[in-house]
Protein backbone atom coordinates (compact mmCIF):
# COMPACT_ATOMS: atom_id res chain seq x y z
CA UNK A 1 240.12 91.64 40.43
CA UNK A 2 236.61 93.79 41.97
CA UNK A 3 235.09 91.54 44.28
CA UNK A 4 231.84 89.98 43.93
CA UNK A 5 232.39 90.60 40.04
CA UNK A 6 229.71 87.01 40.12
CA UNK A 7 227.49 88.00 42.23
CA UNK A 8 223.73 86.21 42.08
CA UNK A 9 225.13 84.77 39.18
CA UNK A 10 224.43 81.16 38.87
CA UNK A 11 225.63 78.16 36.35
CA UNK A 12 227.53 74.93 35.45
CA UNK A 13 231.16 73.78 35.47
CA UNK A 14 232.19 70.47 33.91
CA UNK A 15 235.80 68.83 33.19
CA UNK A 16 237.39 69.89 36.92
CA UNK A 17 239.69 66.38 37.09
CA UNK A 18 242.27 67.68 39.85
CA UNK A 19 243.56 70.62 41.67
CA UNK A 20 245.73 71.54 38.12
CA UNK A 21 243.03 71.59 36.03
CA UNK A 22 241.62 75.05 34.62
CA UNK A 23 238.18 73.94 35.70
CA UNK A 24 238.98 73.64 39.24
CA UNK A 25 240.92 76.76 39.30
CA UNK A 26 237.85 78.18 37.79
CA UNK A 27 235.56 77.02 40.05
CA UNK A 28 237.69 78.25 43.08
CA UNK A 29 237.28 81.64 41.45
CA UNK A 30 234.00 82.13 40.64
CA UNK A 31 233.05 81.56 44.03
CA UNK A 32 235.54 83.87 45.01
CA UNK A 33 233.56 86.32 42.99
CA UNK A 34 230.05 85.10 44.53
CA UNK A 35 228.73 82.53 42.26
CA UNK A 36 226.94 79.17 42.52
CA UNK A 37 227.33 76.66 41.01
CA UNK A 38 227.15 72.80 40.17
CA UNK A 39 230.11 70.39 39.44
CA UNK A 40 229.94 67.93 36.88
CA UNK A 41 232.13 65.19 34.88
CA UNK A 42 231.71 61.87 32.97
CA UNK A 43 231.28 59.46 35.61
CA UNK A 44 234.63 57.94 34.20
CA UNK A 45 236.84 60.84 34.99
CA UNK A 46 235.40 61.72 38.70
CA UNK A 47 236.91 58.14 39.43
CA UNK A 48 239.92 59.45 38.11
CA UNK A 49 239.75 62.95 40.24
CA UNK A 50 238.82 64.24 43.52
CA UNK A 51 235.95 66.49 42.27
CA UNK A 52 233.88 66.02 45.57
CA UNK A 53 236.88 67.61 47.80
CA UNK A 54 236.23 70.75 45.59
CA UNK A 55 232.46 70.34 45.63
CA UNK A 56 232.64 70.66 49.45
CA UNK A 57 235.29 73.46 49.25
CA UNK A 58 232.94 75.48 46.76
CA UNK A 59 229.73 74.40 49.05
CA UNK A 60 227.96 72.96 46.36
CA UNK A 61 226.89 69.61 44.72
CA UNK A 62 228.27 67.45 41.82
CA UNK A 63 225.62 65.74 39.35
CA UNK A 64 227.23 63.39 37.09
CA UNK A 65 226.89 63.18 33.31
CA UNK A 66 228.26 61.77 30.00
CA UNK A 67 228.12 65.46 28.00
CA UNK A 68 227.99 62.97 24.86
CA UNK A 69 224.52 62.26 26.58
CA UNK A 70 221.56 64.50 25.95
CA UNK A 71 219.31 62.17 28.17
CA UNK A 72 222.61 62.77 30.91
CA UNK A 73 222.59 66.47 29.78
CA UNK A 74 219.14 67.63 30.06
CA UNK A 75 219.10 65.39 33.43
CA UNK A 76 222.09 67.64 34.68
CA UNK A 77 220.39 70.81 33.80
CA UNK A 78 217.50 69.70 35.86
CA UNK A 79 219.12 68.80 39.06
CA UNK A 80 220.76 71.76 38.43
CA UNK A 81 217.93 74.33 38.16
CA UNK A 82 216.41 72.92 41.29
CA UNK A 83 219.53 72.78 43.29
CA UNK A 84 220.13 76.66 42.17
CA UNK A 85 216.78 77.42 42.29
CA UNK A 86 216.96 79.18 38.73
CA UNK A 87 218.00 79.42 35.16
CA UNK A 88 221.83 79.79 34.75
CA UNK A 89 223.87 82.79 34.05
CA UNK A 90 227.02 80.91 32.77
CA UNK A 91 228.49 77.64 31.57
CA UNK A 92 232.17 75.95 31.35
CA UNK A 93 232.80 73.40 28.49
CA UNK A 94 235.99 72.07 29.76
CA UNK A 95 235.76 68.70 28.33
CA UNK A 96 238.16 67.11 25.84
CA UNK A 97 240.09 63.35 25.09
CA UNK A 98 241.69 61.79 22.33
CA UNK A 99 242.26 57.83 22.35
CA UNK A 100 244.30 58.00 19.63
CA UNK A 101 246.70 60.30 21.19
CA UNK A 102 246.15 58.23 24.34
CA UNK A 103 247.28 55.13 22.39
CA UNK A 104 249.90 56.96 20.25
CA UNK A 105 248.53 56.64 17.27
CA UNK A 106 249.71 59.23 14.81
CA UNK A 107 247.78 61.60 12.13
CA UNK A 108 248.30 59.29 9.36
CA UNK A 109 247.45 56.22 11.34
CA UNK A 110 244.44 57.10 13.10
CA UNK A 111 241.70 55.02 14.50
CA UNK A 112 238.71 56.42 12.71
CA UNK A 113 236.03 55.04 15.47
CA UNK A 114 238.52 56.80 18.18
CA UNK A 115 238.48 59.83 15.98
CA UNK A 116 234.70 59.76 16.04
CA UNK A 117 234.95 59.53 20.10
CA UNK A 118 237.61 62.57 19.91
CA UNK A 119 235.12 64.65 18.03
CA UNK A 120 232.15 63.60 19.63
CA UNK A 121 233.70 64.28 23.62
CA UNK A 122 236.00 67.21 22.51
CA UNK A 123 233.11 69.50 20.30
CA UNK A 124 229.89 67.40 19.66
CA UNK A 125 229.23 67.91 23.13
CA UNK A 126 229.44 71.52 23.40
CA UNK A 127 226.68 72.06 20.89
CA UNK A 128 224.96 69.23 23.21
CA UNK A 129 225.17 71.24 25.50
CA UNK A 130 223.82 74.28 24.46
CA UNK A 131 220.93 72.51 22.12
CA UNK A 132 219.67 70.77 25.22
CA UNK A 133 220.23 74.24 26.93
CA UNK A 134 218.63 76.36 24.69
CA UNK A 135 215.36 73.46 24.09
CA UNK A 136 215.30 73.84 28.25
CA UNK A 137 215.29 77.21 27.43
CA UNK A 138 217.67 77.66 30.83
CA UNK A 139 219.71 80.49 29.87
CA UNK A 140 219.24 83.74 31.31
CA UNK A 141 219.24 86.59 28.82
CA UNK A 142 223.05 88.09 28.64
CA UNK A 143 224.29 84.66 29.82
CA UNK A 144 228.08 83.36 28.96
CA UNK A 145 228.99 80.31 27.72
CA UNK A 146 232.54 79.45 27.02
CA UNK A 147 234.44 76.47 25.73
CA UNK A 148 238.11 76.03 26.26
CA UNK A 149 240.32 75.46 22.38
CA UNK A 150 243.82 75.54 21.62
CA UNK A 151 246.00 77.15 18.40
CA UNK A 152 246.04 73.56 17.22
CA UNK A 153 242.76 74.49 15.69
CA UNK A 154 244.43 77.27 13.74
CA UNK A 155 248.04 76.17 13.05
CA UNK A 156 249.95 72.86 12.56
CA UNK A 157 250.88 71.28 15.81
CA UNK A 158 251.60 67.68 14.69
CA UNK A 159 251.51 66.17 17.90
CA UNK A 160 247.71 67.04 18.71
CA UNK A 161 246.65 64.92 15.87
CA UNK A 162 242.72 64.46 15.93
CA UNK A 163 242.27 66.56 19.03
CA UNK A 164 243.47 69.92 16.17
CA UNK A 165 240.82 68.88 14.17
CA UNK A 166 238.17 68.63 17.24
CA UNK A 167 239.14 72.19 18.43
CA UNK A 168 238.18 73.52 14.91
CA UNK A 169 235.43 72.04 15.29
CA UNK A 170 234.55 73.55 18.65
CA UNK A 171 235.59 77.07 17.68
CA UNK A 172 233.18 76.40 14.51
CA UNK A 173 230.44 75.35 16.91
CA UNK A 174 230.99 78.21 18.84
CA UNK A 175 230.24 81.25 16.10
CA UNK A 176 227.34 79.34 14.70
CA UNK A 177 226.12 78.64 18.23
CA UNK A 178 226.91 82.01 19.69
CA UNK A 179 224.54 83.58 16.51
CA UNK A 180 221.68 81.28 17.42
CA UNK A 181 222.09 82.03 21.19
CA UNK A 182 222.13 86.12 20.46
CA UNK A 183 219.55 86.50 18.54
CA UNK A 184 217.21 84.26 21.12
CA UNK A 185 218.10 85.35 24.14
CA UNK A 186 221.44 87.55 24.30
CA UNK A 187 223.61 84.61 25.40
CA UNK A 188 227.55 84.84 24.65
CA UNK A 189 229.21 82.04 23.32
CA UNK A 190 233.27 82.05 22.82
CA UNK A 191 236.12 79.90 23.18
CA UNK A 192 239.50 80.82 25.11
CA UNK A 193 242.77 79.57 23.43
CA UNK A 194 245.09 78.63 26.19
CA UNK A 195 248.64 78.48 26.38
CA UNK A 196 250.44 74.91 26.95
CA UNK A 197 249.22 74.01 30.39
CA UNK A 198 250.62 72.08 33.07
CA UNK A 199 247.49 69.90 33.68
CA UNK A 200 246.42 65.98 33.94
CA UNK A 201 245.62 66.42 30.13
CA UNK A 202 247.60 68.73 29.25
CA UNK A 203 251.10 66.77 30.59
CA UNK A 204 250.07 63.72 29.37
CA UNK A 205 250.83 64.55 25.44
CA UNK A 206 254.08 63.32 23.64
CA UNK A 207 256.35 66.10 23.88
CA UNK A 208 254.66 68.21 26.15
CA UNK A 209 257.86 69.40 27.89
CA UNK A 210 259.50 70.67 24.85
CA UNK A 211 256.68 72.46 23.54
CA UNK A 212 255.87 74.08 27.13
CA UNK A 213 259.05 75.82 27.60
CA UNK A 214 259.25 76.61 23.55
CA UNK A 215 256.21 78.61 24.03
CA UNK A 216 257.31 80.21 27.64
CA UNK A 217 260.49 81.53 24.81
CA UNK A 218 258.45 82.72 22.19
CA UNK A 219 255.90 84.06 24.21
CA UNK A 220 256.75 87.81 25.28
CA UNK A 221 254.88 87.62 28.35
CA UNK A 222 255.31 83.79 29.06
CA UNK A 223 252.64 81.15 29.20
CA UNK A 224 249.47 82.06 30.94
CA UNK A 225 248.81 79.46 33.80
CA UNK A 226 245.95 77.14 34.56
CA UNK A 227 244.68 80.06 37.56
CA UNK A 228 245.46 82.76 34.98
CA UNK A 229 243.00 81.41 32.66
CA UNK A 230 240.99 80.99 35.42
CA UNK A 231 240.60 84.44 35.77
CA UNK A 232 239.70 85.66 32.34
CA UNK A 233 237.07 82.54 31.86
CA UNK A 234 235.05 84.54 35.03
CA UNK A 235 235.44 88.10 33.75
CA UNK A 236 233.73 86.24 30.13
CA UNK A 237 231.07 84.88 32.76
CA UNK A 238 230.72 88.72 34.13
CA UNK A 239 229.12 91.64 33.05
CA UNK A 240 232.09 93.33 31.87
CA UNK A 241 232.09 91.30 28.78
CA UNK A 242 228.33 91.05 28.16
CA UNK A 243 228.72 92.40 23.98
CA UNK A 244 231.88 90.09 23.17
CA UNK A 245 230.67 86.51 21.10
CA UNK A 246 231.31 83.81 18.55
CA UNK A 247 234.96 84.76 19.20
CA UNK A 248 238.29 82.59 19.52
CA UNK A 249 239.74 84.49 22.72
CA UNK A 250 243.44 83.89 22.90
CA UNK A 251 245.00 83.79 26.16
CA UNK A 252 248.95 82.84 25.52
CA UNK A 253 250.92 85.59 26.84
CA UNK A 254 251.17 87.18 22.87
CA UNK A 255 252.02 83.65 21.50
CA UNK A 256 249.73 83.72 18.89
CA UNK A 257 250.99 87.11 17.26
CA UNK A 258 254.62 86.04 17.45
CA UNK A 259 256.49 84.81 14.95
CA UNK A 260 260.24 85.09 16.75
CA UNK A 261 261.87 85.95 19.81
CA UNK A 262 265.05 86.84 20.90
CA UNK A 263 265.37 83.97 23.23
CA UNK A 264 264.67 81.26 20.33
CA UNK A 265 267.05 82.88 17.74
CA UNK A 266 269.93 82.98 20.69
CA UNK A 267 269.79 79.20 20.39
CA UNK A 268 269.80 78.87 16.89
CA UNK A 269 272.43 81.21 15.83
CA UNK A 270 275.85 79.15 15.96
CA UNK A 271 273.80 76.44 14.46
């Protein structure tokens, strides 16, 4: 990857839990590639994490917030600006929980408050985000924001339950959002569909095993990993991609687009 591809670029990063998480990863990389930055996460989950090792690692600060929070959200954008000393160039939604998955409960069974919660943590709080951002007005013109989905939104993957249903939602928010935010002020806004990922979330869903190395054998290149999608979320933050918006990006090694493999029809052919 060019160096310095971030360069004077400043901006936000939320959801980095642990070292396996694509937010960390991210975070590593983008100041790799000469950005600053803040850190943030629900106050619940940096109990959960080590978020202030990579704070120091990145030389920067973290500012706690509840992104179901404007009054936590438009605080976070103001420590922010005067920690940075400016507007911001990019922003990570990286943010997403299900109780009801949590708890086991399955689509036909669900909680409907914890539903609501789903929703409200896993999407609501990306147009949060970018409402509070946009009344704040702290975008920079040809800014990137980008929200992180999954093909749950698009296709039937009965263990993901509500959380399918909040990444529709999220990709939804995203093209009416990333309108809005280009005709204001030139600001990007897509969402990156990422293969099954060995992360804190990601690991702790029913099944996750078995769908993991299903998709690594359907997938013609193999799953793209936490670090890969690292790298792609900070070329969306760069310059390179300042014209490409209100689109579902999917990173999956070809996953997506395939409807067999060789590898998959192997095992199922003395059945």
């Amino acid at each position: 990857m060019p160096e310095n591809l971030l360069k004077g670029k400043l901006g936000i990063i939320t959801g980095a839990l642990d070292e396996n998480s694509i937010a960390w990863k991210t975070a590593l990389k983008a100041k790799e590639q000469g950005a600053r930055f803040v850190l943030t996460n629900a106050p619940i989950a940096m109990r959960m994490g080590a978020i202030n090792d990579l704070a120091k690692e990145c030389d920067t600060i973290v500012i706690p917030a509840d992104a179901t929070s404007t009054e936590d959200i438009e605080k976070l954008y103001s420590e922010a600006k005067e920690y940075l000393g400016g507007n911001f160039d990019f922003l990570l939604h990286s943010i997403g929980m299900s109780p009801n998955i949590r708890k086991g409960r399955s689509y036909g069974d669900l909680n409907y408050d914890w539903a609501m919660k789903s929703y409200d943590v896993s999407a609501v709080s990306f147009h949060k985000m970018m409402q509070v951002a946009e009344k704040q007005d702290v975008m920079n013109e040809w800014g990137s924001i980008v929200g992180l989905s999954y093909i749950a939104a698009q296709k039937v993957f009965p263990f993901y339950t509500d959380m399918a249903d909040a990444k529709a939602l999220l990709e939804s928010i995203a093209r009416g959002y990333g309108y809005r935010f280009g005709k204001l002020k030139k600001v990007r806004v897509n969402t990156i569909s990422q293969s099954p990922t060995k992360t804190t979330a990601g690991t702790g869903i029913g099944g996750f095993d078995s769908f993991y190395n299903f998709a690594e054998a359907l997938s013609p290149l193999g799953n793209a990993s936490a670090e890969a999608c690292a790298e792609y979320i900070v070329t969306m933050f760069s310059d390179y991609t300042r014209l490409v918006t209100m689109q579902n990006l999917f990173h999956d090694g070809g996953y997506s687009f395939t409807g067999i493999s060789e590898d998959i029809m192997e095992k199922f052919k003395d059945l």
